[in-house]
Structure formats: C-alpha cells, structure tokens
PDB file of N, CA and C in Angstrom:
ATOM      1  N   UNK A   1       0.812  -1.180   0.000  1.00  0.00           N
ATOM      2  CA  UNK A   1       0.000   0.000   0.000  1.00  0.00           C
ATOM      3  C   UNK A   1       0.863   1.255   0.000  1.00  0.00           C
ATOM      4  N   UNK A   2       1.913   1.199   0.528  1.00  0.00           N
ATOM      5  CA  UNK A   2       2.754   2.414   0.414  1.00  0.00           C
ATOM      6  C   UNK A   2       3.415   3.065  -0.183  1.00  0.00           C
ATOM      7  N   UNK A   3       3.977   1.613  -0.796  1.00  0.00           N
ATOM      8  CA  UNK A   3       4.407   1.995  -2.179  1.00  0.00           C
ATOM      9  C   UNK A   3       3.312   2.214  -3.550  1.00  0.00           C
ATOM     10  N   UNK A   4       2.441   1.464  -3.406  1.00  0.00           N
ATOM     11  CA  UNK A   4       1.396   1.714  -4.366  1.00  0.00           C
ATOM     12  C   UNK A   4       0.643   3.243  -4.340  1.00  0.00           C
ATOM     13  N   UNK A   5       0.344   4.184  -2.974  1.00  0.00           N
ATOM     14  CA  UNK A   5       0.312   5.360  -2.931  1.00  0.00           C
ATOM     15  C   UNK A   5       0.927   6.728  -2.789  1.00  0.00           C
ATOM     16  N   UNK A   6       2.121   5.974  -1.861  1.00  0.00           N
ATOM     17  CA  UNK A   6       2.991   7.001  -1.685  1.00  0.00           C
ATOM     18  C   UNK A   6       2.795   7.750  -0.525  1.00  0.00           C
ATOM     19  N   UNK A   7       2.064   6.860   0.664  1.00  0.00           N
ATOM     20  CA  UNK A   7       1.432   7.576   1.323  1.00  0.00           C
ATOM     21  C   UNK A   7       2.144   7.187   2.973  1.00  0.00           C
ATOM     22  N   UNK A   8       1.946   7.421   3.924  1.00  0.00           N
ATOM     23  CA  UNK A   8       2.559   6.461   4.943  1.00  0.00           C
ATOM     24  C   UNK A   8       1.733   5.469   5.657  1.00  0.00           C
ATOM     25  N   UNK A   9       1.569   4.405   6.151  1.00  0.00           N
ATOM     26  CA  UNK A   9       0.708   3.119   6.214  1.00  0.00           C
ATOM     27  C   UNK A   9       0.465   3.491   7.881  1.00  0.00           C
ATOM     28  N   UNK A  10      -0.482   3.633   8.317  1.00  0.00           N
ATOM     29  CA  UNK A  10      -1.221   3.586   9.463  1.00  0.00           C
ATOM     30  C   UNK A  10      -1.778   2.315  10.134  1.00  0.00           C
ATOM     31  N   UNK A  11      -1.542   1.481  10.698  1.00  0.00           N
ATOM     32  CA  UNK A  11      -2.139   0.258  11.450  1.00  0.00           C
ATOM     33  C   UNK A  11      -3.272   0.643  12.778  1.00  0.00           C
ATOM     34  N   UNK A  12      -4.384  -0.353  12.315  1.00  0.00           N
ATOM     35  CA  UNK A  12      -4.809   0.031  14.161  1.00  0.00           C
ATOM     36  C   UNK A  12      -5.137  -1.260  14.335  1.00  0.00           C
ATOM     37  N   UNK A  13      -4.905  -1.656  16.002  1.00  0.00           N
ATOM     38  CA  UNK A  13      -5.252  -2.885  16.304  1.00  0.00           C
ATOM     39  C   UNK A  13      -6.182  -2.926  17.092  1.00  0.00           C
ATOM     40  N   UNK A  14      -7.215  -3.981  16.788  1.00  0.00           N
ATOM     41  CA  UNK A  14      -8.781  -3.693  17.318  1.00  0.00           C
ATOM     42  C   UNK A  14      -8.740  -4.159  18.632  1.00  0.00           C
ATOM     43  N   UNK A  15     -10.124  -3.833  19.223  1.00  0.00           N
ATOM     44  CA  UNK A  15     -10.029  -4.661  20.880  1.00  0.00           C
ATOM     45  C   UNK A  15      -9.965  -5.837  20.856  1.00  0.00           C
ATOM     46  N   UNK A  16     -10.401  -6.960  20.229  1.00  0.00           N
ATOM     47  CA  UNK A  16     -10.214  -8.494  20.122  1.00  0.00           C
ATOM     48  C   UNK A  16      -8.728  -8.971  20.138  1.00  0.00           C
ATOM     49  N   UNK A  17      -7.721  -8.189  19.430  1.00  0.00           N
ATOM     50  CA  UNK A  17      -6.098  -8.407  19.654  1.00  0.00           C
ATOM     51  C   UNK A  17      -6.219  -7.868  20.990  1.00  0.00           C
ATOM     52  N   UNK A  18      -6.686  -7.041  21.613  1.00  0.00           N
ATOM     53  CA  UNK A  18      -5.982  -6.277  22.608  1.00  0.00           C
ATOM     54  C   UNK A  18      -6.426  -7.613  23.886  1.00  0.00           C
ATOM     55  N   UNK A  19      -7.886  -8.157  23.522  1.00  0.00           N
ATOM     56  CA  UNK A  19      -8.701  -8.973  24.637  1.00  0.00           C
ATOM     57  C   UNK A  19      -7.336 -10.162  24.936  1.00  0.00           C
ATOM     58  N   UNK A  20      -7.206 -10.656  23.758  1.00  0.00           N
ATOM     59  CA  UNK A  20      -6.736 -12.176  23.502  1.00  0.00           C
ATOM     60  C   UNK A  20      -5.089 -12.066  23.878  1.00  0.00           C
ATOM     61  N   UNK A  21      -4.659 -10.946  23.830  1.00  0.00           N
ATOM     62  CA  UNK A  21      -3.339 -10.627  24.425  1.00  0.00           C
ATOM     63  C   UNK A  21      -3.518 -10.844  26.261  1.00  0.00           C
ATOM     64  N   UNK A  22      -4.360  -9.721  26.727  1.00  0.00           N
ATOM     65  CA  UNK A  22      -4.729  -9.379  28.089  1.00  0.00           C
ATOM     66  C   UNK A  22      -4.994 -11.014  28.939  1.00  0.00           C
ATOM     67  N   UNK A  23      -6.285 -11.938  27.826  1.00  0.00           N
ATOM     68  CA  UNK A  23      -6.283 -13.368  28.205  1.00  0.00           C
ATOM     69  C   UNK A  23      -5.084 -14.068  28.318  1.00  0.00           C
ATOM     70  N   UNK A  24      -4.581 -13.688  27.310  1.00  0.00           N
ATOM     71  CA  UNK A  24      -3.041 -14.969  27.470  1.00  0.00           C
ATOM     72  C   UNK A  24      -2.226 -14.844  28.388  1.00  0.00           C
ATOM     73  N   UNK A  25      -2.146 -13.771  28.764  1.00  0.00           N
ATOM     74  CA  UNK A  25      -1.286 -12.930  29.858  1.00  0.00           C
ATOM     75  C   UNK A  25      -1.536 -13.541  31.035  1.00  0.00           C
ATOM     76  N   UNK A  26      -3.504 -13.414  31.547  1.00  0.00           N
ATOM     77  CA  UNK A  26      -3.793 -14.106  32.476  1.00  0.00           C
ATOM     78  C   UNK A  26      -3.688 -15.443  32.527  1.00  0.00           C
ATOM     79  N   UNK A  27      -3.979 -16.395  31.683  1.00  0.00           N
ATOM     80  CA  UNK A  27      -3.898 -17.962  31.378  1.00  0.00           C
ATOM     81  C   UNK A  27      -2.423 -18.260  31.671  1.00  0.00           C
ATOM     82  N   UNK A  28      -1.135 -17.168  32.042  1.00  0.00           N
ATOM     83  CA  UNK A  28       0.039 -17.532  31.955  1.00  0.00           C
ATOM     84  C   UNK A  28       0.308 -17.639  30.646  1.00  0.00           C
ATOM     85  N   UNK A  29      -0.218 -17.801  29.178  1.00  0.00           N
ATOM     86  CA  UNK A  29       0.456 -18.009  27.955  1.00  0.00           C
ATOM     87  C   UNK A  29       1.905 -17.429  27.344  1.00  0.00           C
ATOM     88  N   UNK A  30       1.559 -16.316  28.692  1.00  0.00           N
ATOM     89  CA  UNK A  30       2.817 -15.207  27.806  1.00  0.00           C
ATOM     90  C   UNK A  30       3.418 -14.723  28.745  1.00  0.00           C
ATOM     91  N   UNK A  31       4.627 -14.584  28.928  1.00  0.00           N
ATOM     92  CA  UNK A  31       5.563 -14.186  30.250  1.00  0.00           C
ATOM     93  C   UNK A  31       5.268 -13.031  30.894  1.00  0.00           C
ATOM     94  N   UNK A  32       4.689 -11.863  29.843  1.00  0.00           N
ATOM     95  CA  UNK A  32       4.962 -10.970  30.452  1.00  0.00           C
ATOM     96  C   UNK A  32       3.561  -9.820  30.373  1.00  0.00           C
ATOM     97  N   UNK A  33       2.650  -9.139  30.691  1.00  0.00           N
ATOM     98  CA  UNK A  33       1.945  -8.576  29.524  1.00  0.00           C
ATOM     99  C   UNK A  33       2.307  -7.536  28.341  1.00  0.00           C
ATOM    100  N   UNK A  34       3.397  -7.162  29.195  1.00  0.00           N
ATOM    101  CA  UNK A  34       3.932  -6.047  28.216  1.00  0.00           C
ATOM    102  C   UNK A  34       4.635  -6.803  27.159  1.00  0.00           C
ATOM    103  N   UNK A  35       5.108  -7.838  27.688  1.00  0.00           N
ATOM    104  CA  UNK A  35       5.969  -9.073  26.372  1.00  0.00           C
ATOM    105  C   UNK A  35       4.754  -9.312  25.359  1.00  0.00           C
ATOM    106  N   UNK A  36       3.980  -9.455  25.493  1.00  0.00           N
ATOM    107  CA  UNK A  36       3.525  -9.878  24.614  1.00  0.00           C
ATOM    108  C   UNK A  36       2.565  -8.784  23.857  1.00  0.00           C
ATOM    109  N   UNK A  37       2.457  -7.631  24.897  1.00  0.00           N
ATOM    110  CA  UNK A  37       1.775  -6.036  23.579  1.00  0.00           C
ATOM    111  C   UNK A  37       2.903  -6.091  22.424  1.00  0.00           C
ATOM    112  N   UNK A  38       4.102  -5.703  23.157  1.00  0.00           N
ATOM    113  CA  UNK A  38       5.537  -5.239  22.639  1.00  0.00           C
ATOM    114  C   UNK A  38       5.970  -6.055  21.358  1.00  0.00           C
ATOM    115  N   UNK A  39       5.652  -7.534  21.609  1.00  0.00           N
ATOM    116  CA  UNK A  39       5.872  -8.520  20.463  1.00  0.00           C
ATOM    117  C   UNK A  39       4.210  -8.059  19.384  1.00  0.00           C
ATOM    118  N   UNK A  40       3.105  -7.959  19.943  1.00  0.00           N
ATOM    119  CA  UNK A  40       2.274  -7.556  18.772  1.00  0.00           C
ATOM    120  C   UNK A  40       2.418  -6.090  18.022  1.00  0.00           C
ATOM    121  N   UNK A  41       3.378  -5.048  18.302  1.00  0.00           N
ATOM    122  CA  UNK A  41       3.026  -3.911  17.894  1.00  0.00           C
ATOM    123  C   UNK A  41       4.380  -4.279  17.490  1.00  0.00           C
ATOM    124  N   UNK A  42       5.412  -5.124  17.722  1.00  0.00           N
ATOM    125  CA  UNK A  42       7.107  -4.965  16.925  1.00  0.00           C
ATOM    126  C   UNK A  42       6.311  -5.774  15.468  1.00  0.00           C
ATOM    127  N   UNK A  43       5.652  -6.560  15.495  1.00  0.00           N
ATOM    128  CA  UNK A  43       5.043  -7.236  14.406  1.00  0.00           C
ATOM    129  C   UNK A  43       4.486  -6.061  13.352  1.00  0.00           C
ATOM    130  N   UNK A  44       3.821  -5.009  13.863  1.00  0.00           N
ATOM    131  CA  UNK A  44       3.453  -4.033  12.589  1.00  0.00           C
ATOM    132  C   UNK A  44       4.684  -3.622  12.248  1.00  0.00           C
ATOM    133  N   UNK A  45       5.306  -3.083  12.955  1.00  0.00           N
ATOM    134  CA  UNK A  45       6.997  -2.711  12.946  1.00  0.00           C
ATOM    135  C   UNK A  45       7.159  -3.064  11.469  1.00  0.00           C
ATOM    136  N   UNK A  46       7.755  -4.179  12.018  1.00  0.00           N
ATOM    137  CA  UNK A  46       8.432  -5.387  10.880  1.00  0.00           C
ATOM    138  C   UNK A  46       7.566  -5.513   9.703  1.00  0.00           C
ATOM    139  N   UNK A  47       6.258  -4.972   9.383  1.00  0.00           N
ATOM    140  CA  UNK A  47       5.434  -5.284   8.332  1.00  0.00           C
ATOM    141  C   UNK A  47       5.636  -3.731   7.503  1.00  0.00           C
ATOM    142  N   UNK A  48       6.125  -3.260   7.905  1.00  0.00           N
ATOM    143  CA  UNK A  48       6.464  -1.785   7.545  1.00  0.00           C
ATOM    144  C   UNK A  48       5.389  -0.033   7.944  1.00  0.00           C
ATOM    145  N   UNK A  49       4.823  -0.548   8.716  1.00  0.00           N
ATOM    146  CA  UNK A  49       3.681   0.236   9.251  1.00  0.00           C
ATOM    147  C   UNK A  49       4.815   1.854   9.683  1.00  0.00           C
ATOM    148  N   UNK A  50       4.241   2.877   9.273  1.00  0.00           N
ATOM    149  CA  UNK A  50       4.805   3.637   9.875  1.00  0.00           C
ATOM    150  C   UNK A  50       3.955   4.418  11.001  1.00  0.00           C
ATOM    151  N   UNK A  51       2.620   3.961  11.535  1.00  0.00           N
ATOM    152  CA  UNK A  51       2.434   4.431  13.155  1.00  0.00           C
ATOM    153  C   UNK A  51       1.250   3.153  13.269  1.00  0.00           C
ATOM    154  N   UNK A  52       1.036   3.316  14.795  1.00  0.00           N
ATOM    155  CA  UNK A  52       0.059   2.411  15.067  1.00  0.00           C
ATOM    156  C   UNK A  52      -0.824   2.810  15.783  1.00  0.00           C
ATOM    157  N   UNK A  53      -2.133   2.638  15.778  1.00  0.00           N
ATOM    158  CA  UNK A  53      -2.960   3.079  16.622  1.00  0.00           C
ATOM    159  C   UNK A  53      -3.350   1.188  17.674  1.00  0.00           C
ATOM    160  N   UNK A  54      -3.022   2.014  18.858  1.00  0.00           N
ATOM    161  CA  UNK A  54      -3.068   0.520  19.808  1.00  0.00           C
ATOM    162  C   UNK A  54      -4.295   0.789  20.993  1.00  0.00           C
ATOM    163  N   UNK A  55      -4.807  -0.110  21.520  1.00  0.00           N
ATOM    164  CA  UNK A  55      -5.287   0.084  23.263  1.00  0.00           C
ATOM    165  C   UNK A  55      -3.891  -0.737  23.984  1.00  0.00           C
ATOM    166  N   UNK A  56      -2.934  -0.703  23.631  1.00  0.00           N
ATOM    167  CA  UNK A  56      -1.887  -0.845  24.599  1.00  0.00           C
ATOM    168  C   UNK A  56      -1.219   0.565  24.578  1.00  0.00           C
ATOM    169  N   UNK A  57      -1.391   1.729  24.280  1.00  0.00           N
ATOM    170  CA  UNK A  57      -0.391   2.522  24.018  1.00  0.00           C
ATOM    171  C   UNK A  57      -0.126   2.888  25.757  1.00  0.00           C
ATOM    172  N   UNK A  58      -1.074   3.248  26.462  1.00  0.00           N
ATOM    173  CA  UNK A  58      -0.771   3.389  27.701  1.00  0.00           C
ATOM    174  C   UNK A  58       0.099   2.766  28.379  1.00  0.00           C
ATOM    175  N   UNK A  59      -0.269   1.075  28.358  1.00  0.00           N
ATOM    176  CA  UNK A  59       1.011   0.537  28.775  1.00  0.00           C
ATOM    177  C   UNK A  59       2.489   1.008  28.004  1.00  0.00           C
ATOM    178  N   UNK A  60       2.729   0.860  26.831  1.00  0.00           N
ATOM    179  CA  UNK A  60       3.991   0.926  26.261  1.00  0.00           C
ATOM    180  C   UNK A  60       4.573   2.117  26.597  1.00  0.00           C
ATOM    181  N   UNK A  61       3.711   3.479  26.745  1.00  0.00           N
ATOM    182  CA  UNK A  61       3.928   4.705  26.941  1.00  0.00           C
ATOM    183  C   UNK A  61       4.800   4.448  28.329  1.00  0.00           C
ATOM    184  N   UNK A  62       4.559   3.725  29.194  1.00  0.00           N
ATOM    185  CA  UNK A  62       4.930   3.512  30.331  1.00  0.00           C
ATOM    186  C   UNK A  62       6.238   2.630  30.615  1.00  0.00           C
ATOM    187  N   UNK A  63       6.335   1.554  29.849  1.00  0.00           N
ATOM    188  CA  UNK A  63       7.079   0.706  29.687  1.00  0.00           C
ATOM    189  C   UNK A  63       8.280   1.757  29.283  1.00  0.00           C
ATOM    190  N   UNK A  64       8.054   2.320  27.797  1.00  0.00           N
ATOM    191  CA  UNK A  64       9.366   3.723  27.609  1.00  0.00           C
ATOM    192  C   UNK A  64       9.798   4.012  27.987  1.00  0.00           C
ATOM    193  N   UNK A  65       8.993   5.256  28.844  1.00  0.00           N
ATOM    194  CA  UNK A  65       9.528   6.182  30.125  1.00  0.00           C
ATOM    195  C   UNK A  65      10.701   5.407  30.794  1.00  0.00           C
ATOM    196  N   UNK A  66       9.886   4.438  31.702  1.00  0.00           N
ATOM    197  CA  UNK A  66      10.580   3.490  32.994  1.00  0.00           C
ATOM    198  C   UNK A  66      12.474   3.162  32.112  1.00  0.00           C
ATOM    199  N   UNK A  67      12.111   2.543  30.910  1.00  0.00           N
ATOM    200  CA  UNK A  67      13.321   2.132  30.663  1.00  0.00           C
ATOM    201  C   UNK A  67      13.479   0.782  30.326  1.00  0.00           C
TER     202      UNK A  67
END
C-alpha cells in the first residue's frame, strides 16, 4: 500500500487483539503482559507500518519512560 500510494501506512489494532493478548497474559500463555503487547506492535513494525494506533499505548507509553 505504500508503495502503491505514496502515502505512509497507518495500522490500528482492534479490541479483540488487545482482549486475547490481556487473556493470554492471564492464562500464563505469555511471560509478560507487556511481552507480549511489545511482540504484537514490533510485528506491525516489521510489516512496515509507519504508526500504530493501539489500546496498549498506555502501557507501552509507560514501559518507555521506565526504561
């Protein structure tokens, strides 16, 4: 798409990623919760997205800061 417009590629990830992350987290699936926002939003990353619209941004915003 980006190259086809020329435009910059915007991602948003709906609440159902955000649910099924938050679940796995609790079920233990995933070490960490932030491990596993951090691994879904490095995934747009890597797909070439240049911003993301998340319901994790709060956490990550936080995760930043801290370090």
């Amino acid at each position: 798409m980006k190259d086809s417009f020329g435009m910059p590629t915007i991602v948003y990830q709906v609440s159902g990623e955000y649910s099924i992350a938050v679940r796995g987290h609790r079920a233990r699936l995933a070490a960490t919760r932030i491990a596993s926002f951090l691994e879904s939003l490095t995934s747009f990353k890597r797909a070439g997205a240049d911003g993301i619209i998340t319901y994790f941004a709060r956490d990550v915003a936080r995760r930043l800061k801290s370090g």
